[in-house]
PDB file of N, CA and C in Angstrom:
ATOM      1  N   UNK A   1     -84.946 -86.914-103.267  1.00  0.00           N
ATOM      2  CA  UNK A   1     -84.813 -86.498-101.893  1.00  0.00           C
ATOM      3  C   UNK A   1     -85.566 -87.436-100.963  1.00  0.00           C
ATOM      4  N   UNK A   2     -86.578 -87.960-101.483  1.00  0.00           N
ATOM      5  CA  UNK A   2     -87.410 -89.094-100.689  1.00  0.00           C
ATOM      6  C   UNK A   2     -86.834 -90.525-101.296  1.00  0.00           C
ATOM      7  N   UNK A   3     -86.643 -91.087-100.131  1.00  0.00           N
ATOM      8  CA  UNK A   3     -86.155 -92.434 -99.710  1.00  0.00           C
ATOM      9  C   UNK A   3     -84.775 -93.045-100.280  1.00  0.00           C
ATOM     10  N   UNK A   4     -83.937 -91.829-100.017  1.00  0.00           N
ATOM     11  CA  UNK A   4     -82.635 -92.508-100.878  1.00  0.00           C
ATOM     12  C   UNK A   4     -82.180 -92.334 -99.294  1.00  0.00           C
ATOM     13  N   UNK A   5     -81.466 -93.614 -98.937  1.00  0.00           N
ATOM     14  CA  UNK A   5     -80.596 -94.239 -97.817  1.00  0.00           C
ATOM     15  C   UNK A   5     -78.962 -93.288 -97.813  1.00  0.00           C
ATOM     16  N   UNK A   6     -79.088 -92.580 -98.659  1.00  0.00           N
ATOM     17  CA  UNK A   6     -77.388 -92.244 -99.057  1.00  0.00           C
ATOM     18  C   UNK A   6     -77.211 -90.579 -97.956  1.00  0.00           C
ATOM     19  N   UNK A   7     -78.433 -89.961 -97.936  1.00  0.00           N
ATOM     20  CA  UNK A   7     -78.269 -88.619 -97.194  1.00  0.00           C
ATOM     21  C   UNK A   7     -79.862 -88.251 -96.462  1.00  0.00           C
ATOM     22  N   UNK A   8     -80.233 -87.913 -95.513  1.00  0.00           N
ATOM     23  CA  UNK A   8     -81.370 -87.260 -94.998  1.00  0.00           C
ATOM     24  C   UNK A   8     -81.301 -85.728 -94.654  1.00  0.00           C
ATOM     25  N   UNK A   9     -83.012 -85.080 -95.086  1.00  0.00           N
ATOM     26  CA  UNK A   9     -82.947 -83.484 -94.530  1.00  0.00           C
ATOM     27  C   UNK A   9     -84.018 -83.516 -93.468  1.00  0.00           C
ATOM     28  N   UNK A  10     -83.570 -82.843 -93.099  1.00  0.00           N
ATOM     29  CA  UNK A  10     -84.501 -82.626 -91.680  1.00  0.00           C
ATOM     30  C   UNK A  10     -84.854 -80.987 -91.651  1.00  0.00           C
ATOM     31  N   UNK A  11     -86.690 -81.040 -91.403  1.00  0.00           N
ATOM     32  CA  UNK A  11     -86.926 -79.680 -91.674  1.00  0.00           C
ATOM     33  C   UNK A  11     -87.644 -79.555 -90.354  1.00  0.00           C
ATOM     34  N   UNK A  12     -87.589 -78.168 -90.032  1.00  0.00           N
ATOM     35  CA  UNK A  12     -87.947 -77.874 -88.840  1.00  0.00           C
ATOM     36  C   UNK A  12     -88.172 -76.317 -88.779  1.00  0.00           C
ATOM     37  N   UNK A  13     -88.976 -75.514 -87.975  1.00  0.00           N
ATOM     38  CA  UNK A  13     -89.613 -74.263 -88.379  1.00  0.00           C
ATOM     39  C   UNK A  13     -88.546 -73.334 -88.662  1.00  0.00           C
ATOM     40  N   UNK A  14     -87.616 -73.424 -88.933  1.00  0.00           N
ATOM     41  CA  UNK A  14     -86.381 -72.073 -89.300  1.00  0.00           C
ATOM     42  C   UNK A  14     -86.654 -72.432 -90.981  1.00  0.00           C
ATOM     43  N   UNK A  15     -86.968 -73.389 -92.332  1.00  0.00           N
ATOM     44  CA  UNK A  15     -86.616 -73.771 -93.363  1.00  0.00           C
ATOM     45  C   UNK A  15     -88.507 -73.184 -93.437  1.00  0.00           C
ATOM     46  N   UNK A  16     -89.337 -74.049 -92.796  1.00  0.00           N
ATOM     47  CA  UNK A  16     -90.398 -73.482 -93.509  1.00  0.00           C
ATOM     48  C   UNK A  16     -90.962 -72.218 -92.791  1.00  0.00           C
ATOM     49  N   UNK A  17     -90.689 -71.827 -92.182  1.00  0.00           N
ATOM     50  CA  UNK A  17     -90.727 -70.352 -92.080  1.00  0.00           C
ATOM     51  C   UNK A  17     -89.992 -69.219 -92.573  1.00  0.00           C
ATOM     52  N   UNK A  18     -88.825 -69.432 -93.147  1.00  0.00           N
ATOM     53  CA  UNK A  18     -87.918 -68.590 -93.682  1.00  0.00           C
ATOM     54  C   UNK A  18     -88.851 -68.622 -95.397  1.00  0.00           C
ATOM     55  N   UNK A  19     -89.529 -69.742 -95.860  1.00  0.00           N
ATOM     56  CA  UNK A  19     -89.934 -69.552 -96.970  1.00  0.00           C
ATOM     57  C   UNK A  19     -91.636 -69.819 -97.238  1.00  0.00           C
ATOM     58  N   UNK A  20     -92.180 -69.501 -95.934  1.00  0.00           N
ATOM     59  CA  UNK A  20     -93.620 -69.512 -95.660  1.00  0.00           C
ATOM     60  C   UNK A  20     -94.400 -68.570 -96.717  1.00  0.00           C
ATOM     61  N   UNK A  21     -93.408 -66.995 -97.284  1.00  0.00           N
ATOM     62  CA  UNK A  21     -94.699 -66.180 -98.039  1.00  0.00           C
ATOM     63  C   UNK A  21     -94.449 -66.678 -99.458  1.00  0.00           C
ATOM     64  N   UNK A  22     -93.299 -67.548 -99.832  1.00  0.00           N
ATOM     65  CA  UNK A  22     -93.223 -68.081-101.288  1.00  0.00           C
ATOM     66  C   UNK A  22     -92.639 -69.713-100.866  1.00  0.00           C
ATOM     67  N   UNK A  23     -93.918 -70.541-101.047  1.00  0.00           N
ATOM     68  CA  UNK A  23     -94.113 -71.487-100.518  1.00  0.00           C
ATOM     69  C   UNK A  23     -93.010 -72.485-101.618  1.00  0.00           C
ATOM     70  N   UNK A  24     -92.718 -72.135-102.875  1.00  0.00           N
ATOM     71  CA  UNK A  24     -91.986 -72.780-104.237  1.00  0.00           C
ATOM     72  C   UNK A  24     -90.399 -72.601-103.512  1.00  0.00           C
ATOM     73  N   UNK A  25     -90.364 -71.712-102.541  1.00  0.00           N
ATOM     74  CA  UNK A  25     -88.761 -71.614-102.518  1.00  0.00           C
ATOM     75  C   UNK A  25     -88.386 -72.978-101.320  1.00  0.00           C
ATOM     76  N   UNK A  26     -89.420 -73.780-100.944  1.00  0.00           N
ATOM     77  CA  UNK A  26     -88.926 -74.677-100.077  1.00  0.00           C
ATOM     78  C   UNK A  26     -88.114 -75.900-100.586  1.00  0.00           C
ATOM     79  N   UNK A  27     -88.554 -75.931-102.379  1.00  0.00           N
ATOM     80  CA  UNK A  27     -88.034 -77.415-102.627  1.00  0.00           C
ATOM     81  C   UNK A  27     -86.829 -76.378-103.526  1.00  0.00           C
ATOM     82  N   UNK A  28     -86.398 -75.190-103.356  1.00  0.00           N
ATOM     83  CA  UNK A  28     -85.562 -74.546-103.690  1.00  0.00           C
ATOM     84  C   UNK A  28     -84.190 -75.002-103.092  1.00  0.00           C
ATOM     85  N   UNK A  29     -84.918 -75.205-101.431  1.00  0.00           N
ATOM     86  CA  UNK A  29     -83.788 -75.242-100.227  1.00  0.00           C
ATOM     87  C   UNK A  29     -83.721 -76.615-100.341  1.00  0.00           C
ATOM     88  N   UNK A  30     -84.376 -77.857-100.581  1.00  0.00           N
ATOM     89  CA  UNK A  30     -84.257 -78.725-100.560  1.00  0.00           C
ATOM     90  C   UNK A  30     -83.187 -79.698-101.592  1.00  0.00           C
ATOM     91  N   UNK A  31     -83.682 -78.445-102.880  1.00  0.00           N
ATOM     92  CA  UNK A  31     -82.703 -79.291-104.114  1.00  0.00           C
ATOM     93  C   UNK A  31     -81.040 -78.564-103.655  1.00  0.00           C
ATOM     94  N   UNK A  32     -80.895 -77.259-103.221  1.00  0.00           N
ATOM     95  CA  UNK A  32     -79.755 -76.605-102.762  1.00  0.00           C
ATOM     96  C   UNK A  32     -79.106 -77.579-101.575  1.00  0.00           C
ATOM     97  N   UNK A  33     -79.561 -78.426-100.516  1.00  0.00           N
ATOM     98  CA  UNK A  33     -79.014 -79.124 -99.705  1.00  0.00           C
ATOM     99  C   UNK A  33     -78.994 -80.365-100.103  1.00  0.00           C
ATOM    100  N   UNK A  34     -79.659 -81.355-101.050  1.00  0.00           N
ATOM    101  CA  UNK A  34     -79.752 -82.130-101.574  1.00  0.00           C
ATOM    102  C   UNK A  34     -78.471 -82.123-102.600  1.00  0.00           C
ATOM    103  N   UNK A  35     -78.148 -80.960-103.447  1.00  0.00           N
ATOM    104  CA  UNK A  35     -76.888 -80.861-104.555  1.00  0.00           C
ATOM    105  C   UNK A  35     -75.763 -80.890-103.492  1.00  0.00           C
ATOM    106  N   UNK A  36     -76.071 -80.158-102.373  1.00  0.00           N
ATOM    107  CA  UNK A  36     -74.511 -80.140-101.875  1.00  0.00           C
ATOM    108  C   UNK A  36     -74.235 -81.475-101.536  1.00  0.00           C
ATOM    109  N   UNK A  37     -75.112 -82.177-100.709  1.00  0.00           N
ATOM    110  CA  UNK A  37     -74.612 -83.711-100.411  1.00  0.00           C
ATOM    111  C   UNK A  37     -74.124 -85.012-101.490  1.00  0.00           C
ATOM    112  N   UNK A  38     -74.782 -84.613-102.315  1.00  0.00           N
ATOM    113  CA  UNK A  38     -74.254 -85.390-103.846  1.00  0.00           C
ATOM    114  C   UNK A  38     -72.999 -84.610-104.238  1.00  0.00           C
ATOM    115  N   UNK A  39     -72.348 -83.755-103.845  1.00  0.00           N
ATOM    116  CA  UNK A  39     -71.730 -83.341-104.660  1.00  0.00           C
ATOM    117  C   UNK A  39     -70.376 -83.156-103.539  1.00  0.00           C
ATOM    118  N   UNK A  40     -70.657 -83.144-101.907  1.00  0.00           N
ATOM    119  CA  UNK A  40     -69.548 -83.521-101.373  1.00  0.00           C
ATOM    120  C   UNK A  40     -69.980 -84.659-100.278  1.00  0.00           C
ATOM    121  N   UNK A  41     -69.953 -86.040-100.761  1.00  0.00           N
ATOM    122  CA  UNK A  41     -70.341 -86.848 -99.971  1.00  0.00           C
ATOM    123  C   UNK A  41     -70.088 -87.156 -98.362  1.00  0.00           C
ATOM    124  N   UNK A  42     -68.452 -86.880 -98.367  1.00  0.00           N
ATOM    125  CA  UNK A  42     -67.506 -86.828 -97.485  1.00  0.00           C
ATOM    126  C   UNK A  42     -68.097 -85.912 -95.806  1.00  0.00           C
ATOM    127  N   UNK A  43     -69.453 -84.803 -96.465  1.00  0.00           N
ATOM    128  CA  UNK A  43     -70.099 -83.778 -95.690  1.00  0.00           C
ATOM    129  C   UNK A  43     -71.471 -83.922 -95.990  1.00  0.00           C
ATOM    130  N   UNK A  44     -71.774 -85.292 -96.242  1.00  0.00           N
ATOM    131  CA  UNK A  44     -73.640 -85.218 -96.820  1.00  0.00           C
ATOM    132  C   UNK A  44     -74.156 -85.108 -95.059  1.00  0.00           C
ATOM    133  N   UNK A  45     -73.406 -85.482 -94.164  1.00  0.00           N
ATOM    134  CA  UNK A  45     -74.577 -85.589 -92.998  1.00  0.00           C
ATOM    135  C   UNK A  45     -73.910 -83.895 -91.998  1.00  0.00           C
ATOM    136  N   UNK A  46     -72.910 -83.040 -92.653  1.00  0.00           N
ATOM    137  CA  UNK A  46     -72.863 -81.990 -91.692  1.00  0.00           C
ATOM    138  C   UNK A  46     -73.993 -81.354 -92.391  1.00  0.00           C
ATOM    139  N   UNK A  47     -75.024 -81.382 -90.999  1.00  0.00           N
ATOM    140  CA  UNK A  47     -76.251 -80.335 -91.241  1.00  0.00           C
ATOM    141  C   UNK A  47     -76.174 -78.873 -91.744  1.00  0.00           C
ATOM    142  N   UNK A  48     -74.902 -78.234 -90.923  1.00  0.00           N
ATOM    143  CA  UNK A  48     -74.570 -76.862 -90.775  1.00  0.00           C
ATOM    144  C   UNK A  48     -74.422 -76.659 -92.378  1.00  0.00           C
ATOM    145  N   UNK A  49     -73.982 -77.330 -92.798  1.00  0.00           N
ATOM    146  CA  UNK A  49     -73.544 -76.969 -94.246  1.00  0.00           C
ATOM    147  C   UNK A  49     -74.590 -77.108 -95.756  1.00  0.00           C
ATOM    148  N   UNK A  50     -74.788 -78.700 -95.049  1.00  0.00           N
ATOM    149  CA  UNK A  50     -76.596 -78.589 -95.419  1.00  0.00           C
ATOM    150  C   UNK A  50     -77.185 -77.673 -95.856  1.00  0.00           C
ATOM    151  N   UNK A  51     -77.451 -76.787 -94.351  1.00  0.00           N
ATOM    152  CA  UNK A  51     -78.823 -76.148 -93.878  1.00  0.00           C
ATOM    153  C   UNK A  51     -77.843 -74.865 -94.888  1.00  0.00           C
ATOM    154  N   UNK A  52     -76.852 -74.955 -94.682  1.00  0.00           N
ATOM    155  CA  UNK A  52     -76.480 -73.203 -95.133  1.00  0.00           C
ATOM    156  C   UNK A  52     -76.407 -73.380 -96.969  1.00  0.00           C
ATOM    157  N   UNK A  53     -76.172 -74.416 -97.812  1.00  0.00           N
ATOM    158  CA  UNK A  53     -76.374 -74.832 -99.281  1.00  0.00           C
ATOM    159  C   UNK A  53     -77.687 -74.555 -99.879  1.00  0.00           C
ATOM    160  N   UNK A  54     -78.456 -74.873 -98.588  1.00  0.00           N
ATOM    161  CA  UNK A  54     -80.139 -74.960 -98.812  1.00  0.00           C
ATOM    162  C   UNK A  54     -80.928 -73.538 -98.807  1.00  0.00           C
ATOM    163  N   UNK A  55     -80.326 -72.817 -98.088  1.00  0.00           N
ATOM    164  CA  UNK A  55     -80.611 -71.302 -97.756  1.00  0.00           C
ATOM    165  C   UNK A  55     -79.696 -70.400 -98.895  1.00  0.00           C
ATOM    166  N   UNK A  56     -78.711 -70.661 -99.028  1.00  0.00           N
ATOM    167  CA  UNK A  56     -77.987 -70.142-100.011  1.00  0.00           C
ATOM    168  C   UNK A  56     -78.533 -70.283-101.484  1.00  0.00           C
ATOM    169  N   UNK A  57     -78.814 -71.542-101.793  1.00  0.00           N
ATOM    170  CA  UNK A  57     -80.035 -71.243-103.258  1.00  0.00           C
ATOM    171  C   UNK A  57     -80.904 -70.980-103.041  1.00  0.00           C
ATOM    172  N   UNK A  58     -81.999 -70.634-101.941  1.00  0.00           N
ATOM    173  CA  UNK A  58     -83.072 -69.948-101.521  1.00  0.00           C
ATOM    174  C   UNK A  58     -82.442 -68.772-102.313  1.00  0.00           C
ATOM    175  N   UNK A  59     -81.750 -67.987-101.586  1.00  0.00           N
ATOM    176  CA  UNK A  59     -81.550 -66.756-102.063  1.00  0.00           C
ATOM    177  C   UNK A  59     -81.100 -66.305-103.324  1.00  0.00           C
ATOM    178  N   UNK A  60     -80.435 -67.502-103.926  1.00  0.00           N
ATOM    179  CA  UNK A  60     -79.947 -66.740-105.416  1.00  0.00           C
ATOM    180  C   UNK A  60     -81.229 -66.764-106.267  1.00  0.00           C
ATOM    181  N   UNK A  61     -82.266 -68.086-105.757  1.00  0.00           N
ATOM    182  CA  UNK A  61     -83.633 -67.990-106.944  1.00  0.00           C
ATOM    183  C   UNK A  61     -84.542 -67.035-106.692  1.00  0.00           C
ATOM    184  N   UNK A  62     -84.478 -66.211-105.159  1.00  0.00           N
ATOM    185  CA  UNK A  62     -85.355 -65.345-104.576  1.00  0.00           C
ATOM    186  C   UNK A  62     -84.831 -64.047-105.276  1.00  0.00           C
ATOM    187  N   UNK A  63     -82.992 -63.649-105.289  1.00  0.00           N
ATOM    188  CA  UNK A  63     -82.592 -62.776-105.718  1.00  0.00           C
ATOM    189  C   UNK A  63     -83.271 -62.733-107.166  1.00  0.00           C
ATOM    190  N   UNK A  64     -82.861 -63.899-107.841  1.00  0.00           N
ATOM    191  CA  UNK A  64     -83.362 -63.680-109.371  1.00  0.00           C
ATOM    192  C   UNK A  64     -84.573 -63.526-110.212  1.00  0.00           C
ATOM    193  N   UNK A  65     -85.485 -63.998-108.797  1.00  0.00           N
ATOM    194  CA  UNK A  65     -86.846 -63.904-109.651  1.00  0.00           C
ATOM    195  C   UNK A  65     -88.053 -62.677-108.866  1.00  0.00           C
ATOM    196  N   UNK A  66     -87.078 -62.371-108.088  1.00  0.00           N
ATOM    197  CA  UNK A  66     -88.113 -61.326-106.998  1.00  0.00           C
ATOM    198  C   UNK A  66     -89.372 -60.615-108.176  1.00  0.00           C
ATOM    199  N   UNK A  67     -90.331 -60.559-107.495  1.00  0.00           N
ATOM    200  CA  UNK A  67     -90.926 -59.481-109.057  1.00  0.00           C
ATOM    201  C   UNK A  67     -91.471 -60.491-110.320  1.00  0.00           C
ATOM    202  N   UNK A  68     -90.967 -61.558-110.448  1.00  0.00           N
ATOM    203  CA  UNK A  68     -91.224 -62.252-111.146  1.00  0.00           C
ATOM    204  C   UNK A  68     -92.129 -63.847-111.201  1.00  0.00           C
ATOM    205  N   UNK A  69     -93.001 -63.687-109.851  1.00  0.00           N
ATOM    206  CA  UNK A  69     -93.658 -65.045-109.439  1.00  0.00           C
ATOM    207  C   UNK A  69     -93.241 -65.100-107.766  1.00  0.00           C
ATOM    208  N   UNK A  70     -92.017 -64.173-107.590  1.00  0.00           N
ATOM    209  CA  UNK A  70     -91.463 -64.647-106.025  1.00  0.00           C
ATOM    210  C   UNK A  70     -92.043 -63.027-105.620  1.00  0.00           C
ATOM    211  N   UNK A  71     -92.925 -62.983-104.376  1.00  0.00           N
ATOM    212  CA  UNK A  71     -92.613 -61.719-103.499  1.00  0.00           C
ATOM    213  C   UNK A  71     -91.924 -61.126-102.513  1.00  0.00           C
ATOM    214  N   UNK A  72     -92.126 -60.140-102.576  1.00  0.00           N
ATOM    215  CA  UNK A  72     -91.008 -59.642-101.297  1.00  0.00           C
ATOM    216  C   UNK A  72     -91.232 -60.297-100.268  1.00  0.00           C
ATOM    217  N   UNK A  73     -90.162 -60.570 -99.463  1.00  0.00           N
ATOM    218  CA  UNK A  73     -90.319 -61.033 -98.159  1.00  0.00           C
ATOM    219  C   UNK A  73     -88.930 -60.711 -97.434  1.00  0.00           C
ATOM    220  N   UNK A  74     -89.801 -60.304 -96.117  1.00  0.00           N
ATOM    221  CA  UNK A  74     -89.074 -59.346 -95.213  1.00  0.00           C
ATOM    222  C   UNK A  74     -87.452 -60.143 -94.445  1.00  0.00           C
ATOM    223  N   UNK A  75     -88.065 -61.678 -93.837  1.00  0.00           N
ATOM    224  CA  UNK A  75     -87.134 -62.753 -93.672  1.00  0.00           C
ATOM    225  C   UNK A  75     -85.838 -62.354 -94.779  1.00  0.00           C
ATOM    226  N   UNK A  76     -86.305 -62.813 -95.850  1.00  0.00           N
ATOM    227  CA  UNK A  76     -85.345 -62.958 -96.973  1.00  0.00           C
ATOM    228  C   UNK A  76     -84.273 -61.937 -97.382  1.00  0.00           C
ATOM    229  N   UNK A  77     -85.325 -60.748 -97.268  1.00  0.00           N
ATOM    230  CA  UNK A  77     -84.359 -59.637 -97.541  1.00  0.00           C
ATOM    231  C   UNK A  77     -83.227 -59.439 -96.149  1.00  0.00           C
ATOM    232  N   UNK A  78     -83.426 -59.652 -95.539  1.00  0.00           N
ATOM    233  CA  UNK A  78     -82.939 -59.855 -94.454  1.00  0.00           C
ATOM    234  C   UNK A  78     -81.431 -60.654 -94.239  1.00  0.00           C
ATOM    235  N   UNK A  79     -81.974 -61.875 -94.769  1.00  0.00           N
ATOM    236  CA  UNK A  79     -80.888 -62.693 -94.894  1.00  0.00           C
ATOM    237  C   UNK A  79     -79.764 -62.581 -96.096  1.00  0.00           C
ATOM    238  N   UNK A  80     -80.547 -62.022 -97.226  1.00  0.00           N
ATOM    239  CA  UNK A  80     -79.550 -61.389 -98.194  1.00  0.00           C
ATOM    240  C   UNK A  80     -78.397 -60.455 -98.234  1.00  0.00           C
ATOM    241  N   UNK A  81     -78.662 -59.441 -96.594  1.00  0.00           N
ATOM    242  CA  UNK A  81     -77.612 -58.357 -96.421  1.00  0.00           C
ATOM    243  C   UNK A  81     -76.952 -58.693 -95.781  1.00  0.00           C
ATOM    244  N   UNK A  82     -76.760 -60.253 -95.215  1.00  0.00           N
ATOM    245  CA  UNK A  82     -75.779 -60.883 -94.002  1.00  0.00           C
ATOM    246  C   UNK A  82     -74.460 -61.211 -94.940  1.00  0.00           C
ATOM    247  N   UNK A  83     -73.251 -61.441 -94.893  1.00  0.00           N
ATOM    248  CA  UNK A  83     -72.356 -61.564 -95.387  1.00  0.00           C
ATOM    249  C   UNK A  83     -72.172 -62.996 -95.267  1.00  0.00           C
ATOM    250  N   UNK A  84     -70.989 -63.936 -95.488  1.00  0.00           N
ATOM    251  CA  UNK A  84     -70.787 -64.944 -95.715  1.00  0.00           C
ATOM    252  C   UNK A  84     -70.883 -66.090 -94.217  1.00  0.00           C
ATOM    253  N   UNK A  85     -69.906 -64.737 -93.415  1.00  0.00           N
ATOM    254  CA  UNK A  85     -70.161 -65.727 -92.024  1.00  0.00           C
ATOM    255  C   UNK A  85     -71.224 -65.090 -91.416  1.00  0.00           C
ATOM    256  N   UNK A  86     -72.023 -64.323 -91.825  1.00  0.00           N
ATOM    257  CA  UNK A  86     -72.907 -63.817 -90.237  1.00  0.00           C
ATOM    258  C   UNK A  86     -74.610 -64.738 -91.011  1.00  0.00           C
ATOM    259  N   UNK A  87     -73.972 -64.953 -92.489  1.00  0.00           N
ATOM    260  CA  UNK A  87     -75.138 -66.398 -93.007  1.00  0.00           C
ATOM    261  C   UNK A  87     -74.958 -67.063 -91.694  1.00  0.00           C
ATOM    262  N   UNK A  88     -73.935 -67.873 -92.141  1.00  0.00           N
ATOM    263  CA  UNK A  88     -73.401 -68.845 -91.647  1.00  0.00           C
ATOM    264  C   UNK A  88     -73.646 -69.033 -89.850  1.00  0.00           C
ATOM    265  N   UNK A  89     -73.092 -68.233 -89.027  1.00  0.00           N
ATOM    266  CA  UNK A  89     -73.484 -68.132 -87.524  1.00  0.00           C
ATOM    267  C   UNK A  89     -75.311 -67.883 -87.268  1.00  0.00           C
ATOM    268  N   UNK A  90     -75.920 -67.030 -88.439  1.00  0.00           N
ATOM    269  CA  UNK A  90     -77.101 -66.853 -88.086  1.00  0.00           C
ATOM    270  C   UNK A  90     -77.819 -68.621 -88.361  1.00  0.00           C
ATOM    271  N   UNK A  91     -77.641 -69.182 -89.301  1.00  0.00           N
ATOM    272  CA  UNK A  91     -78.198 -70.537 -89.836  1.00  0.00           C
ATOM    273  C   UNK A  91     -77.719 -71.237 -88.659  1.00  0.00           C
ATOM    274  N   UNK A  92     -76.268 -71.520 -88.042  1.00  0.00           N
ATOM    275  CA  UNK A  92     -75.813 -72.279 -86.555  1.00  0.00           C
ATOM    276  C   UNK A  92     -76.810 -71.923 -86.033  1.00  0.00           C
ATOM    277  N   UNK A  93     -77.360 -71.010 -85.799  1.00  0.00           N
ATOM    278  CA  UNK A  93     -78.143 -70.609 -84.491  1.00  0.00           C
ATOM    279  C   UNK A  93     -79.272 -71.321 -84.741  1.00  0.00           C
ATOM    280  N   UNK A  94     -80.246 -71.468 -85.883  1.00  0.00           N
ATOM    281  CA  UNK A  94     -81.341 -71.697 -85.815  1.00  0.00           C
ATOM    282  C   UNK A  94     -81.477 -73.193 -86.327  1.00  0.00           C
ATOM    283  N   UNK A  95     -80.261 -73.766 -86.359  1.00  0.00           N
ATOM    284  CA  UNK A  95     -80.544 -75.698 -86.029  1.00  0.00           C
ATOM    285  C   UNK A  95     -80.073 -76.113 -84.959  1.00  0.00           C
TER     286      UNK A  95
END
């Protein structure tokens, strides 16, 4: 994720605040926006999609390990009961 010329992330207080009380879920969001750009090059620089790949494995490792090293957090649970687009419009909003 550091110094490859091929894709950049840009973090800004919506990424580390969404994962401020489990500080491990940041390079969660990072490897989640990082896979999507390797994996559709064609969209490595749409942020929106990015930012929403990156938040989206936030939540499946938060879903899976809650209880298990990850704690509750209020943000998160939060973002877990949003459906596919109201992810999606809520993440637009906050880049």
């Amino acid at each position: 994720m550091t110094g490859t010329s091929t894709f950049s992330i840009e973090l800004c207080e919506f990424q580390t605040g969404m994962t401020a009380e489990n500080p491990d879920l940041l390079i969660m969001y990072l490897a989640g926006w990082s896979k999507f750009a390797i994996e559709n090059p064609a969209e490595k620089d749409n942020k929106l999609l990015g930012n929403l790949a990156g938040v989206k494995s936030v939540l499946e490792l938060y879903s899976a390990n809650l209880g298990k090293g990850i704690s509750k957090d209020r943000k998160i649970e939060k973002l877990l009961k949003m459906n596919n687009e109201e992810l999606k419009e809520y993440v637009e909003k906050q880049i």
